[in-house]
Protein backbone atom coordinates (compact mmCIF):
# COMPACT_ATOMS: atom_id res chain seq x y z
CA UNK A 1 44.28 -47.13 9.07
CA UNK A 2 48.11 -48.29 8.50
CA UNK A 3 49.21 -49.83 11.47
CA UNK A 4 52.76 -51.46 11.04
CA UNK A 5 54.56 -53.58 13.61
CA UNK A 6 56.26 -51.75 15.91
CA UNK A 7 59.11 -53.63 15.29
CA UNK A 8 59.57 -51.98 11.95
CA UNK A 9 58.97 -48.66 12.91
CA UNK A 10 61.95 -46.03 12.07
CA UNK A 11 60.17 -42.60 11.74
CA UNK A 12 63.74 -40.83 10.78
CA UNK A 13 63.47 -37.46 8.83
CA UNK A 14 65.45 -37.39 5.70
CA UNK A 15 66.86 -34.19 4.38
CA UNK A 16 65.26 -33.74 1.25
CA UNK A 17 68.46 -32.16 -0.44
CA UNK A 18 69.75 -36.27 -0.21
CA UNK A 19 67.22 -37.34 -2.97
CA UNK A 20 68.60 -34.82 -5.52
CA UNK A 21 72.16 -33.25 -4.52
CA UNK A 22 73.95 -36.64 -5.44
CA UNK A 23 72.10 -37.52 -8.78
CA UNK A 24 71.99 -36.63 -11.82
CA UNK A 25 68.05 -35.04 -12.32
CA UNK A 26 66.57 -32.45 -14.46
CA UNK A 27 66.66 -29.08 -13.28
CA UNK A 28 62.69 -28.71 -12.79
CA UNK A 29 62.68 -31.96 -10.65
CA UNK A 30 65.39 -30.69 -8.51
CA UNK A 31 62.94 -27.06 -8.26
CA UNK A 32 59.92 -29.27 -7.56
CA UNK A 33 61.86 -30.65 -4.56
CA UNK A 34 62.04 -27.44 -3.45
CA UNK A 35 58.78 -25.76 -4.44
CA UNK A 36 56.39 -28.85 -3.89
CA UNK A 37 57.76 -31.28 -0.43
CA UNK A 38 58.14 -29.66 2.81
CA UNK A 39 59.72 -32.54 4.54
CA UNK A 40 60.19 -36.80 4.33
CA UNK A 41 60.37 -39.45 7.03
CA UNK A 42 61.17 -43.35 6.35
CA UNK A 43 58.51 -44.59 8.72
CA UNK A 44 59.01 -47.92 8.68
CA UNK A 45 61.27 -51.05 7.25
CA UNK A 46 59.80 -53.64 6.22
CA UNK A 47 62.89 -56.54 6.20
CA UNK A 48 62.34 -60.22 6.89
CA UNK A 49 63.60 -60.17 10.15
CA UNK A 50 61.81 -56.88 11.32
CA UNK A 51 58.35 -58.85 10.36
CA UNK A 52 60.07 -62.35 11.61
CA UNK A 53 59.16 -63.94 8.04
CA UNK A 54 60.11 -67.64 7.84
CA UNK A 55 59.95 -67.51 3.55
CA UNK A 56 63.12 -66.04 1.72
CA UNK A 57 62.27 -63.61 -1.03
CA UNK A 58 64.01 -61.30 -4.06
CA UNK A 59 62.45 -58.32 -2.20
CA UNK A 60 65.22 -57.52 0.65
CA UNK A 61 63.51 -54.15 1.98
CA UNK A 62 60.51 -52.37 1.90
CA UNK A 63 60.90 -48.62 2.81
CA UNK A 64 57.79 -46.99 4.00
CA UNK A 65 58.02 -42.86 3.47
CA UNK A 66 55.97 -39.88 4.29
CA UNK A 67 56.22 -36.84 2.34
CA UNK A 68 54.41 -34.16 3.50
CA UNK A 69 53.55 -31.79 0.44
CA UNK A 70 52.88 -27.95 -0.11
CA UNK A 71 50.26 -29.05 -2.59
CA UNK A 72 48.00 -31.51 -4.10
CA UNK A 73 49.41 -30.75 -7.39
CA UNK A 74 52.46 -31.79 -6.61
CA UNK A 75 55.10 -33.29 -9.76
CA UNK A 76 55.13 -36.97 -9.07
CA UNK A 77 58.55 -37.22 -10.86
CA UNK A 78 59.77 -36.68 -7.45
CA UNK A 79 57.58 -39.81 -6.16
CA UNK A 80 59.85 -41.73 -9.55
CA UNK A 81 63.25 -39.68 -8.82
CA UNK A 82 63.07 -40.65 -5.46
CA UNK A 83 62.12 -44.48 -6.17
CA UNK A 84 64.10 -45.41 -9.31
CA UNK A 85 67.04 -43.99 -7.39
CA UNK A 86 66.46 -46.42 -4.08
CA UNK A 87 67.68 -50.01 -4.10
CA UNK A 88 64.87 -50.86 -2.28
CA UNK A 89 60.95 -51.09 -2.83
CA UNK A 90 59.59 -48.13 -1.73
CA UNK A 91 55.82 -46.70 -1.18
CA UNK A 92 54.62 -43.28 -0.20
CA UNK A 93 52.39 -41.95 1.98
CA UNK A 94 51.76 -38.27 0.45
CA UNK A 95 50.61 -35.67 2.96
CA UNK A 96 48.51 -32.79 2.55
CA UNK A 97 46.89 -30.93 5.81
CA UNK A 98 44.16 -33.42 6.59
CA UNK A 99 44.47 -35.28 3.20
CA UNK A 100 46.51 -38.82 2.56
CA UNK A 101 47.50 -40.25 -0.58
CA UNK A 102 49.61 -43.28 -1.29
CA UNK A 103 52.14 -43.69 -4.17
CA UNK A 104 54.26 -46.17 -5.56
CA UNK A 105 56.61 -47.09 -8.78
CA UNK A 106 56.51 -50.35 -10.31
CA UNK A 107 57.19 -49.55 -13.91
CA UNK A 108 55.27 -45.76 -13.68
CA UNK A 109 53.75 -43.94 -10.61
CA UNK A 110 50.38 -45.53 -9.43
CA UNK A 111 48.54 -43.32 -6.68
CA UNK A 112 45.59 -43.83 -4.94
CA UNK A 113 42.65 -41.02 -4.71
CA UNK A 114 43.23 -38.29 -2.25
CA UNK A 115 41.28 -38.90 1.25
CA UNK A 116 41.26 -38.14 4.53
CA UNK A 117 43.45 -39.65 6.98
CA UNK A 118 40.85 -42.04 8.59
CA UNK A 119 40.44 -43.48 5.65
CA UNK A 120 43.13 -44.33 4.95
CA UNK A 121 44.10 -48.26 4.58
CA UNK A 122 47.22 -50.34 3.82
CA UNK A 123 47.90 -53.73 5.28
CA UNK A 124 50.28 -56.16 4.97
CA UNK A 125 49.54 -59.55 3.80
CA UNK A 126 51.77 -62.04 2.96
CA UNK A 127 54.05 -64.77 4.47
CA UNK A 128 57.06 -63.33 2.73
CA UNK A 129 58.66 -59.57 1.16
CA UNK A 130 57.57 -60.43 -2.37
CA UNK A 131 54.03 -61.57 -1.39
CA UNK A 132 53.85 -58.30 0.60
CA UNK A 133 54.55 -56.49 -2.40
CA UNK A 134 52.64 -58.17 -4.74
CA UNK A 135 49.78 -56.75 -2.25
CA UNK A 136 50.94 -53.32 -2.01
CA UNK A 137 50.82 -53.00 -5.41
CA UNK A 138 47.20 -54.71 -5.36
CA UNK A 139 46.24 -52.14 -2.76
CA UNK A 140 47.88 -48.70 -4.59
CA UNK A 141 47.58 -49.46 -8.09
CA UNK A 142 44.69 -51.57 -9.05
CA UNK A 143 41.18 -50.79 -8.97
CA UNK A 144 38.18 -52.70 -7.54
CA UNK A 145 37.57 -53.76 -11.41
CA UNK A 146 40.69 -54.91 -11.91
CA UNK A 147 41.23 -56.69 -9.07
CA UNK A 148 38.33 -58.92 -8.86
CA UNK A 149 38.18 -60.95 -12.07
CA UNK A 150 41.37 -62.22 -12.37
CA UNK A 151 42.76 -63.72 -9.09
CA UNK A 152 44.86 -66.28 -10.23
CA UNK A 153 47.01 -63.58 -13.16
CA UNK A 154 50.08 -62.06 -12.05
CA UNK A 155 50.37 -58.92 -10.55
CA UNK A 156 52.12 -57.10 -13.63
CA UNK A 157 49.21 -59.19 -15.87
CA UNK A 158 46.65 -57.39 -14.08
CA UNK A 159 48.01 -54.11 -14.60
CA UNK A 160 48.86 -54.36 -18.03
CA UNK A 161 44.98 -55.12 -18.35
CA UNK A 162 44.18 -52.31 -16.39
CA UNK A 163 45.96 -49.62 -18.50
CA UNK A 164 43.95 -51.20 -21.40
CA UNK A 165 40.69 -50.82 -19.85
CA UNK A 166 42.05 -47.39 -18.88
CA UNK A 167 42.95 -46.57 -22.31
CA UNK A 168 40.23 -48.04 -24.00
CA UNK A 169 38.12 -45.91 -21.97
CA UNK A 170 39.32 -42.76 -23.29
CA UNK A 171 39.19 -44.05 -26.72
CA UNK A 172 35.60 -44.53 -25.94
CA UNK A 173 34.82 -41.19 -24.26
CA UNK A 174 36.91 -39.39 -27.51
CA UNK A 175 35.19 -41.33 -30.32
CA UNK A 176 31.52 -41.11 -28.47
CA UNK A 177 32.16 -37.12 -28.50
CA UNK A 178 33.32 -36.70 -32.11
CA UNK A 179 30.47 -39.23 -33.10
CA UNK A 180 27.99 -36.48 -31.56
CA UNK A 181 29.90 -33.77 -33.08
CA UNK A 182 30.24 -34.80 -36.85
CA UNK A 183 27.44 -33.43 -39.24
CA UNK A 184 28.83 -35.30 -42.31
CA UNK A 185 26.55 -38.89 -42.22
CA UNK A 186 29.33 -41.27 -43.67
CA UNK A 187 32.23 -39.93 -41.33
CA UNK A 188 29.77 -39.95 -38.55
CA UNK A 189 29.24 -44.14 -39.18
CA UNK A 190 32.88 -44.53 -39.58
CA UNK A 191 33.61 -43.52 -35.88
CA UNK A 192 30.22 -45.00 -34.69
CA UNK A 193 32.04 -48.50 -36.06
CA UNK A 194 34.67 -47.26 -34.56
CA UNK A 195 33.27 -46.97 -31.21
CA UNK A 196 31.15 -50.04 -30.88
CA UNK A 197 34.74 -51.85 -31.84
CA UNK A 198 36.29 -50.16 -28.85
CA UNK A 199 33.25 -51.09 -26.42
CA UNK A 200 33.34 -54.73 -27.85
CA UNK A 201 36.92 -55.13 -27.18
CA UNK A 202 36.41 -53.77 -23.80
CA UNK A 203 33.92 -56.53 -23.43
CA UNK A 204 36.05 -58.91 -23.84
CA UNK A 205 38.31 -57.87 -21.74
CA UNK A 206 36.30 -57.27 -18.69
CA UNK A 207 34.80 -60.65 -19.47
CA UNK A 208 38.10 -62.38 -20.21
């Protein structure tokens, strides 16, 4: 459930033409726009004095948007046109029929998994903008296992451990396929060396 103050509430439809009339995109994010979002809201604001915040922060503004899509396959360069161009922090709520997704940008896109709406969670914790951040990243961008370990790292550490992990495990799922798939002995311990390398650093890192 997201369930923002009502203080913060602004639920004001945005032509989508603003996002990409006055910049300078490429011509198939400007046809996306077109082909893939029906329609955008900012929902809510999310400023110190709308939350009455006593701590001061580098974060002035968090924009909360809907964008209701035409289809799950939608190009997220709009979700990065539409944030890299915006002073402020932003975070998405994507919206398909039934289906809810949230999005933000903080460096790339991070979504969350498509789900239904009543499933759908996002909470606000912090005594100040940039500790409400910090957890709306948390929330949208890392998962369970890289959340848990590492309390005390930044926000930005954990996620640059996270793409490891998340690269590492491709690495591993590659190298474990051609291991299966090469008939030639010596080549086939080369990448099985290759492999138990990968899972070892991936030890470490989960156990870091």
């Amino acid at each position: 459930m997201i369930d923002f103050p009502q203080t913060t509430v602004v639920h004001r439809r945005i032509p989508k033409e603003a996002f990409y009339q006055h910049v300078s995109l490429a011509q198939t994010i400007k046809e996306a726009f077109v082909s893939d979002v029906d329609r955008i809201y900012i929902e809510n604001s999310l400023t110190k004095e709308r939350l009455n915040l006593g701590n001061d922060s580098k974060v002035k503004e968090i924009l909360f948007l809907s964008l209701f899509v035409k289809t799950q396959e939608f190009d997220q360069r709009i979700v990065e046109a539409i944030a890299r161009q915006n002073p402020h922090k932003l975070i998405f709520l994507l919206v398909y029929g039934d289906e809810r997704q949230l999005a933000l940008y903080h460096g790339k896109i991070y979504r969350t998994e498509w789900m239904p709406s009543e499933k759908m969670q996002l909470e606000l914790n912090g005594n100040s903008l940039d500790e409400i951040w910090d957890s709306l990243i948390e929330q949208v961008a890392l998962s369970e296992e890289a959340s848990v370990p590492q309390q005390l790292a930044s926000i930005d550490d954990r996620l640059a451990r996270q793409d490891k992990l998340q690269k590492l495990e491709k690495l591993i799922q590659k190298t474990e396929a051609a291991t299966w798939k090469e008939p030639q002995p010596k080549k086939k311990f080369e990448l099985h060396q290759k492999l138990q390398a990968y899972k070892k650093e991936r030890e470490e890192i989960l156990n870091g």
